[in-house]
N, C-alpha and C. Protein backbone atom coordinates (compact mmCIF):
# COMPACT_ATOMS: atom_id res chain seq x y z
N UNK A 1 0.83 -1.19 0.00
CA UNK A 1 0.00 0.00 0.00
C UNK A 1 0.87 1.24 0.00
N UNK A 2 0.32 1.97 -0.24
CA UNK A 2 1.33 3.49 -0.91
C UNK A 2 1.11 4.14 0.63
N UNK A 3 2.75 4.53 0.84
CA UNK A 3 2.35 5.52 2.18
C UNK A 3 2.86 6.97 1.76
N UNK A 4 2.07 7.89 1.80
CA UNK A 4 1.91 9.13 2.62
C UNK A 4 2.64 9.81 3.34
N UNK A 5 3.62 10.53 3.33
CA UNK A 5 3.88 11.58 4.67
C UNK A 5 3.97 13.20 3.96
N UNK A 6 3.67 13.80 5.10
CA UNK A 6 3.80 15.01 4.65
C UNK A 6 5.42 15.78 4.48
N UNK A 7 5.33 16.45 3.14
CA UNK A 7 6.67 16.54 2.69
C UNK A 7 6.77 18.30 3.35
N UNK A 8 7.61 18.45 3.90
CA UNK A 8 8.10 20.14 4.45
C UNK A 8 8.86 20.73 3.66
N UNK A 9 8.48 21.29 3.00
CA UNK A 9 9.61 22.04 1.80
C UNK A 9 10.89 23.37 3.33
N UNK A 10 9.73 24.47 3.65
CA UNK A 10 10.11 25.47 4.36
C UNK A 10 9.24 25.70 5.26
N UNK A 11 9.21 25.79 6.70
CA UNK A 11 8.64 25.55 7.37
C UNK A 11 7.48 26.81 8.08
N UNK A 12 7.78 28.05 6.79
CA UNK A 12 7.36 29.21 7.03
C UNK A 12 6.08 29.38 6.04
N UNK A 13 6.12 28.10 5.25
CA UNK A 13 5.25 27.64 4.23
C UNK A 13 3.51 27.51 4.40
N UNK A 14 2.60 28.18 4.14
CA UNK A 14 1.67 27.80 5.06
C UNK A 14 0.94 26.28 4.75
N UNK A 15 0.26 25.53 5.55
CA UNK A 15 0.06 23.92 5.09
C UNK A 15 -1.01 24.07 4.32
N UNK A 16 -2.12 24.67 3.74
CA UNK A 16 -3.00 24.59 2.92
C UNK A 16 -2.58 25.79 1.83
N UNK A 17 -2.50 25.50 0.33
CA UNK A 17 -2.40 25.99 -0.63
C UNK A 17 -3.40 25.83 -1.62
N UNK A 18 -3.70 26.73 -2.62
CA UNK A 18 -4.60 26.47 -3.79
C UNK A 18 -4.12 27.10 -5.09
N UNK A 19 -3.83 25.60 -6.04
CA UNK A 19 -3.30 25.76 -7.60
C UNK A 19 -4.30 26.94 -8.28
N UNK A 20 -3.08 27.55 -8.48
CA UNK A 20 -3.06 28.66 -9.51
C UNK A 20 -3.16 28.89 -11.00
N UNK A 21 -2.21 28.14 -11.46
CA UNK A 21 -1.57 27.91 -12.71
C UNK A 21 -0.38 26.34 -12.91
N UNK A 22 -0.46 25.92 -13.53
CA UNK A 22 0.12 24.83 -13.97
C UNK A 22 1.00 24.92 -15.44
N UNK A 23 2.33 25.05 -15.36
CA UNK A 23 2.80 26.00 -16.62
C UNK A 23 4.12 24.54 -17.38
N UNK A 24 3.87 24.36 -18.21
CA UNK A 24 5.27 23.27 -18.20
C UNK A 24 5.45 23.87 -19.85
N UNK A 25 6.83 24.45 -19.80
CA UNK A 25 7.53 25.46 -20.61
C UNK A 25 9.12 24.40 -21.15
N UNK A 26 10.06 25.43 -21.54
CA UNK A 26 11.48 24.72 -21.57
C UNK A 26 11.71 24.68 -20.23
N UNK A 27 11.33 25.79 -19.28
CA UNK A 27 12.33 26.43 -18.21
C UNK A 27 11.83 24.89 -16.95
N UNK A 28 10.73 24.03 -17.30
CA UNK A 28 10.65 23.00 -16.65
C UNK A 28 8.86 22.93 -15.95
N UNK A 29 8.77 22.54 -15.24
CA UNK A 29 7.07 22.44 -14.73
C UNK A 29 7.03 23.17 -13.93
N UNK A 30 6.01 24.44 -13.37
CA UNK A 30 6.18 24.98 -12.84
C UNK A 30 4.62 25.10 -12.12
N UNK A 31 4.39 25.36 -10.78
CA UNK A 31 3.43 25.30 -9.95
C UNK A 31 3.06 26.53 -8.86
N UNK A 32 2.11 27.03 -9.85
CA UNK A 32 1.86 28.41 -9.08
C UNK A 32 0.89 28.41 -8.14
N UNK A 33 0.73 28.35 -6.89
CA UNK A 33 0.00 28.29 -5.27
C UNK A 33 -0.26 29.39 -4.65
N UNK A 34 -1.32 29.89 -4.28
CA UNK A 34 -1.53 31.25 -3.49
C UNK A 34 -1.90 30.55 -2.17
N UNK A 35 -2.13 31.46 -0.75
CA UNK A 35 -2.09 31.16 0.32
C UNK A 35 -3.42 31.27 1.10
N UNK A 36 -4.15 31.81 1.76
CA UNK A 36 -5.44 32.54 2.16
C UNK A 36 -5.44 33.87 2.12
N UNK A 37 -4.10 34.34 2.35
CA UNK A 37 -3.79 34.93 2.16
C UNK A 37 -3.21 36.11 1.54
N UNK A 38 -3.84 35.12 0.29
CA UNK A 38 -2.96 35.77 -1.48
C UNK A 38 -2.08 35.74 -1.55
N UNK A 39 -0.58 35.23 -0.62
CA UNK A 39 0.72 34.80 -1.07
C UNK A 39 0.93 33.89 -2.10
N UNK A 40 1.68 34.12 -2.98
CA UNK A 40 2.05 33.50 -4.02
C UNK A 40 3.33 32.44 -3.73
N UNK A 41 2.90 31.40 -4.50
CA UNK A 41 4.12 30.23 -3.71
C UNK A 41 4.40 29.28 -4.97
N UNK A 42 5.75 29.29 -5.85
CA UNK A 42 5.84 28.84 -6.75
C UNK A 42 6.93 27.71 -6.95
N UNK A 43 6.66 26.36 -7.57
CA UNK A 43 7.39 25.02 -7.28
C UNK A 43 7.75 25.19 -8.45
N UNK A 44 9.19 24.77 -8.58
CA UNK A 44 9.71 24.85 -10.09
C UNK A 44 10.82 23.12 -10.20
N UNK A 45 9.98 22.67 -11.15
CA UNK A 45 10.77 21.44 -11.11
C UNK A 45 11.35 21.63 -12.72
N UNK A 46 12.97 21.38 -12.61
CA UNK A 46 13.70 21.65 -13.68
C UNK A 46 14.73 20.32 -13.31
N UNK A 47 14.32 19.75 -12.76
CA UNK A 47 14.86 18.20 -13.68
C UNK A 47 14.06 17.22 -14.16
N UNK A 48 14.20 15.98 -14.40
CA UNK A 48 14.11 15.25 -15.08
C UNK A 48 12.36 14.94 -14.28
N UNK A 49 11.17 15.32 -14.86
CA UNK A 49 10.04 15.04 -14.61
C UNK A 49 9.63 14.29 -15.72
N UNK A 50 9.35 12.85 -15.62
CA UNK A 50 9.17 11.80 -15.91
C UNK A 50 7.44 11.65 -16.42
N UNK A 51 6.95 12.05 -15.44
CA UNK A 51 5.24 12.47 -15.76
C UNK A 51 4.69 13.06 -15.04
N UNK A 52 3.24 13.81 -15.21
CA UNK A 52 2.56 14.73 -14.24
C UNK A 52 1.01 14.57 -14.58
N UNK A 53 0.42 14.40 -13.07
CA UNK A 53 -1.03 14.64 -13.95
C UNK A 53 -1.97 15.63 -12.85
N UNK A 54 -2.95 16.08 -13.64
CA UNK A 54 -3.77 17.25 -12.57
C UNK A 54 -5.39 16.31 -12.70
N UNK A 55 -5.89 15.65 -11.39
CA UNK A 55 -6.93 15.62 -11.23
C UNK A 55 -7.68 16.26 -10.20
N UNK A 56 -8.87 16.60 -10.66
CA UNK A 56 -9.72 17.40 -9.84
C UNK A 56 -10.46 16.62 -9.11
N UNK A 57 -10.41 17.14 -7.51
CA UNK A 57 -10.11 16.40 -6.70
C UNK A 57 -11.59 15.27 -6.52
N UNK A 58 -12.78 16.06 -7.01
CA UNK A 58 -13.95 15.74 -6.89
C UNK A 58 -14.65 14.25 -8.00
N UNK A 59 -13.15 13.95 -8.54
CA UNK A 59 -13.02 12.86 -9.37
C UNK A 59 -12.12 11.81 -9.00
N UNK A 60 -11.53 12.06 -7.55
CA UNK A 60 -10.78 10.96 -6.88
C UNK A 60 -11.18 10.66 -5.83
N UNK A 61 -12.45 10.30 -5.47
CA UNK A 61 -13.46 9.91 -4.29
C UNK A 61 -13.21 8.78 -3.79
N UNK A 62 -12.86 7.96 -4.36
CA UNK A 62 -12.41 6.32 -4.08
C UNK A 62 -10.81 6.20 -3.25
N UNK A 63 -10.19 7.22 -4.19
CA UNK A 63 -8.48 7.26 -3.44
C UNK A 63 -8.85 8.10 -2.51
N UNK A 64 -9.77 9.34 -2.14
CA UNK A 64 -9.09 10.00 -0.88
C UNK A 64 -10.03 9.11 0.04
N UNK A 65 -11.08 8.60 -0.09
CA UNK A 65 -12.17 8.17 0.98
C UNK A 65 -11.14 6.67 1.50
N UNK A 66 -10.16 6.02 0.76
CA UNK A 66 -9.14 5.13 0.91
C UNK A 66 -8.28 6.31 2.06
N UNK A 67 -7.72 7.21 1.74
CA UNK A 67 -6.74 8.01 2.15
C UNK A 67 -7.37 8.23 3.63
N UNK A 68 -8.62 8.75 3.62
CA UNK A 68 -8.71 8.84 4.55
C UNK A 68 -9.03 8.30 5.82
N UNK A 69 -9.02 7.02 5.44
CA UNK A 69 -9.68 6.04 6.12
C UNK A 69 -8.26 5.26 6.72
N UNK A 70 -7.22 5.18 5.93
CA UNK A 70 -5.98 4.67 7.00
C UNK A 70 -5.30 5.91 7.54
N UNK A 71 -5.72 7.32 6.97
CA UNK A 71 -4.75 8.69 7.81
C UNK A 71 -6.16 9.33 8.78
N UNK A 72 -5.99 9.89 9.71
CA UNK A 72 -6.48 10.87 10.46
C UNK A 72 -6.64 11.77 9.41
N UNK A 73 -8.11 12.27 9.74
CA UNK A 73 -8.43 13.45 8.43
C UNK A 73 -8.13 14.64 8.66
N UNK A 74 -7.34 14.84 9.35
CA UNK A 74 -6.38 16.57 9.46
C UNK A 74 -5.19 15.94 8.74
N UNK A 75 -4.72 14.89 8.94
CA UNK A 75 -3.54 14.65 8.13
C UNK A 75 -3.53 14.70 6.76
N UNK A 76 -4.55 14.59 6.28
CA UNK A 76 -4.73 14.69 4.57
C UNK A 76 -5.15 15.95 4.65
N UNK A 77 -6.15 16.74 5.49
CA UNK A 77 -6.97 17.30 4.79
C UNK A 77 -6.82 19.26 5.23
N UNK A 78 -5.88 18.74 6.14
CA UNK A 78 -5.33 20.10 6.49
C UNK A 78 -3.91 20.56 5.96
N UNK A 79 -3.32 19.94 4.78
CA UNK A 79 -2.31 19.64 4.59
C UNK A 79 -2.07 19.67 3.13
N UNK A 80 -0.89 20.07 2.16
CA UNK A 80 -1.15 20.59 0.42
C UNK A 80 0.35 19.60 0.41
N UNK A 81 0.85 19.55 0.95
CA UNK A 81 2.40 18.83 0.36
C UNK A 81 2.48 17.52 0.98
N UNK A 82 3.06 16.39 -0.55
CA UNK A 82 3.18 14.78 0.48
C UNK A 82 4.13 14.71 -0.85
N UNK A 83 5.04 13.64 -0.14
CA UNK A 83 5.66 12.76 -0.88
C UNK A 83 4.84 11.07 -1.11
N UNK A 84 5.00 10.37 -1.64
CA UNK A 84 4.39 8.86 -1.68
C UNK A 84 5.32 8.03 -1.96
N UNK A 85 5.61 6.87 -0.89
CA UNK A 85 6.46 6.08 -1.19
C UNK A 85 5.08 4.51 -1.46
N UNK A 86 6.07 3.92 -2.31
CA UNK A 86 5.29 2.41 -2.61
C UNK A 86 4.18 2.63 -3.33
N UNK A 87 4.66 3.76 -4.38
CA UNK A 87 3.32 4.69 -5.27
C UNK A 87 3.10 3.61 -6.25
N UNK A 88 1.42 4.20 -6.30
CA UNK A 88 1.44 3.28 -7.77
C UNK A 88 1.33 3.61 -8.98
N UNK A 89 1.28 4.99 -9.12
CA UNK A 89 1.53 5.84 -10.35
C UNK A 89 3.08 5.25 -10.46
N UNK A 90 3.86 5.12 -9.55
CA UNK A 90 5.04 5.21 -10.22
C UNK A 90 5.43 3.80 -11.25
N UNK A 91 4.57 2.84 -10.25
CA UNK A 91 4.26 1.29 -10.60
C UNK A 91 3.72 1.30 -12.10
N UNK A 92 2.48 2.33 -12.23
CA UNK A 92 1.91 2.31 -13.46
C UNK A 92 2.86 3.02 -14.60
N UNK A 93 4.25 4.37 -14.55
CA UNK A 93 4.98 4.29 -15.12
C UNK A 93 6.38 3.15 -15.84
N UNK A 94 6.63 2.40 -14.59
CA UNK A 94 7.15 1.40 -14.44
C UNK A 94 7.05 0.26 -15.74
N UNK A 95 5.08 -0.17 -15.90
CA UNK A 95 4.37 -1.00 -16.68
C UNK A 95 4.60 -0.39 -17.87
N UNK A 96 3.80 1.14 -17.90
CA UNK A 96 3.70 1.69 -19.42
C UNK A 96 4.86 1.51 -19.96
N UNK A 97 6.28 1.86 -19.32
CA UNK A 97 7.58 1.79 -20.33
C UNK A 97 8.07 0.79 -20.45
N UNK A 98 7.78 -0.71 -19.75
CA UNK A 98 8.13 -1.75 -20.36
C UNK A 98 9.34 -1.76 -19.77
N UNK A 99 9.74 -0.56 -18.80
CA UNK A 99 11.06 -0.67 -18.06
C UNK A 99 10.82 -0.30 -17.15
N UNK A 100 12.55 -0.94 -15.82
CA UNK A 100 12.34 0.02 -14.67
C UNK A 100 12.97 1.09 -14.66
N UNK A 101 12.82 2.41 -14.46
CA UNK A 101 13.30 3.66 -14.62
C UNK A 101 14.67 3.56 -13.30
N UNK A 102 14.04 2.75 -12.05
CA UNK A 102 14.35 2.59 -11.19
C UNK A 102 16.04 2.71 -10.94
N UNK A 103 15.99 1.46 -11.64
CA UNK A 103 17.44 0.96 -11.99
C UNK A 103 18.30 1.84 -12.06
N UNK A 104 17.98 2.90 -12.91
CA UNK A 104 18.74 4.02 -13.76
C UNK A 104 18.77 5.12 -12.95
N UNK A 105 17.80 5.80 -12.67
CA UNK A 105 17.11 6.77 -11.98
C UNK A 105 16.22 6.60 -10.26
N UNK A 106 16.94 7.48 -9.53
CA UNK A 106 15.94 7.72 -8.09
C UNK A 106 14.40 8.77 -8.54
N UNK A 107 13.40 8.02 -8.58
CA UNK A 107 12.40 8.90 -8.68
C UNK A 107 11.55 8.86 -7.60
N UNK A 108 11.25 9.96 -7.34
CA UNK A 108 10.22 10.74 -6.31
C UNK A 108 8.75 10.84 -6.51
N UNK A 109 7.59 10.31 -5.96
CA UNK A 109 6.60 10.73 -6.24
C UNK A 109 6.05 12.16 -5.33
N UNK A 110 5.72 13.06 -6.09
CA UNK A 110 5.37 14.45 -5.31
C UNK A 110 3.68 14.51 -5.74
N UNK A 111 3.01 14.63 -4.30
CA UNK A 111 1.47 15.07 -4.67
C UNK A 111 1.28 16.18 -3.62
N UNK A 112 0.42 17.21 -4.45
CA UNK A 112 -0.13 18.94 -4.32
C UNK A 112 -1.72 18.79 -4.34
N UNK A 113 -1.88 18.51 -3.06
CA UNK A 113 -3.10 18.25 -2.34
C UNK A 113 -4.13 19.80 -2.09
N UNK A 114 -5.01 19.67 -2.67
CA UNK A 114 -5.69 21.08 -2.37
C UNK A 114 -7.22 20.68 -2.33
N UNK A 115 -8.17 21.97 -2.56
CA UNK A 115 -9.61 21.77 -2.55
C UNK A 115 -9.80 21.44 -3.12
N UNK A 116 -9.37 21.44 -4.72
CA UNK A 116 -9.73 21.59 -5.85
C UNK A 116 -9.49 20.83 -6.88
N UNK A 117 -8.19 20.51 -6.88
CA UNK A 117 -7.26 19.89 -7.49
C UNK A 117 -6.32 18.72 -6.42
N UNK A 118 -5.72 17.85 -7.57
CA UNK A 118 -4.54 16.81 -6.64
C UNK A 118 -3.25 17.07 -7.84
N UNK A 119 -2.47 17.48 -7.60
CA UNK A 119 -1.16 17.58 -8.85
C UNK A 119 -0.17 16.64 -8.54
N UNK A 120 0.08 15.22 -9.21
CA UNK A 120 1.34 14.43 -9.05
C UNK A 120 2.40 14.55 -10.14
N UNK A 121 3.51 14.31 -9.45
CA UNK A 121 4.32 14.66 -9.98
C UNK A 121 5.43 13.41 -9.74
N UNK A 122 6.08 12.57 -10.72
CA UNK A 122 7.14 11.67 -10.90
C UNK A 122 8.40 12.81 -11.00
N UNK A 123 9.50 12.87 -10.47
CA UNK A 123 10.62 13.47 -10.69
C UNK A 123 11.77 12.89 -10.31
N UNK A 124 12.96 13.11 -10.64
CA UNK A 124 14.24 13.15 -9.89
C UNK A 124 14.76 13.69 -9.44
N UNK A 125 14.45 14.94 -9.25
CA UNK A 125 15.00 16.17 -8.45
C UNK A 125 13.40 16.69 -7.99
N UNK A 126 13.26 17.26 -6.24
CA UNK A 126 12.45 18.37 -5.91
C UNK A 126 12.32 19.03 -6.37
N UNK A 127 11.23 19.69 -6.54
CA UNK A 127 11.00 20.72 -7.24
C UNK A 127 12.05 22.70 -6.06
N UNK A 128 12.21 23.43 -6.42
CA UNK A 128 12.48 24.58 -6.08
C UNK A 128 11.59 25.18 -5.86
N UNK A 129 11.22 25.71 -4.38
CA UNK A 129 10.45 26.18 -3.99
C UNK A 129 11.12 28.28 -4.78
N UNK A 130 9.86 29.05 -5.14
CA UNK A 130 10.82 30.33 -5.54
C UNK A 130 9.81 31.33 -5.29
């Protein structure tokens, strides 16, 4: 089963965010977050991002009602940043390429938990918080 923890980029960071913009350019994928506050909070992943997908959250009822049922629901639900280990997106990249990336490459699963949206992200490098 895929575990969950919450990932701390900066600890001045506030824990609930809401996607802005979703931009993937040359300069790399980039993730624009405002605060309650209207702070602007932008993730810039400029290495090797492998795949990304944006579902809205009101279309993943089965995974969070799962999620929430082995986490305490402040732990998911008060909360915008996780890493996932024993992912199965990464499993399902794994299948699609007919290879293990593994071998070659350390990849990270990153998920951007909000009201609205869920943004995952396969990478090899963190993204830059900027």
């Amino acid at each position: 089963m895929e575990k969950w923890e919450r990932w701390t980029v900066n600890p001045e960071l506030p824990a609930k965010l809401e996607l802005q913009a979703l931009i993937d350019d040359q300069d790399g994928l980039r993730l624009v977050f405002t605060s309650v506050h209207d702070d602007t909070y932008t993730f810039l992943f400029d290495g090797l991002v492998f795949s990304y997908r944006n579902t809205d959250e009101g279309t993943l009822l089965k995974s969070l009602n799962r999620l929430f049922n082995h986490y305490e629901a402040d732990f998911i639900g008060d909360w915008t940043l996780f890493q996932v280990t024993d992912s199965s997106y990464l499993e399902w990249l794994a299948e699609e390429s007919d290879t293990s990336y593994e071998t070659v490459y350390t990849i990270q699963h990153y998920v951007f938990l909000t009201s609205n949206d869920v943004v995952e992200v396969l990478s090899t490098e963190p993204p830059i918080l900027i």
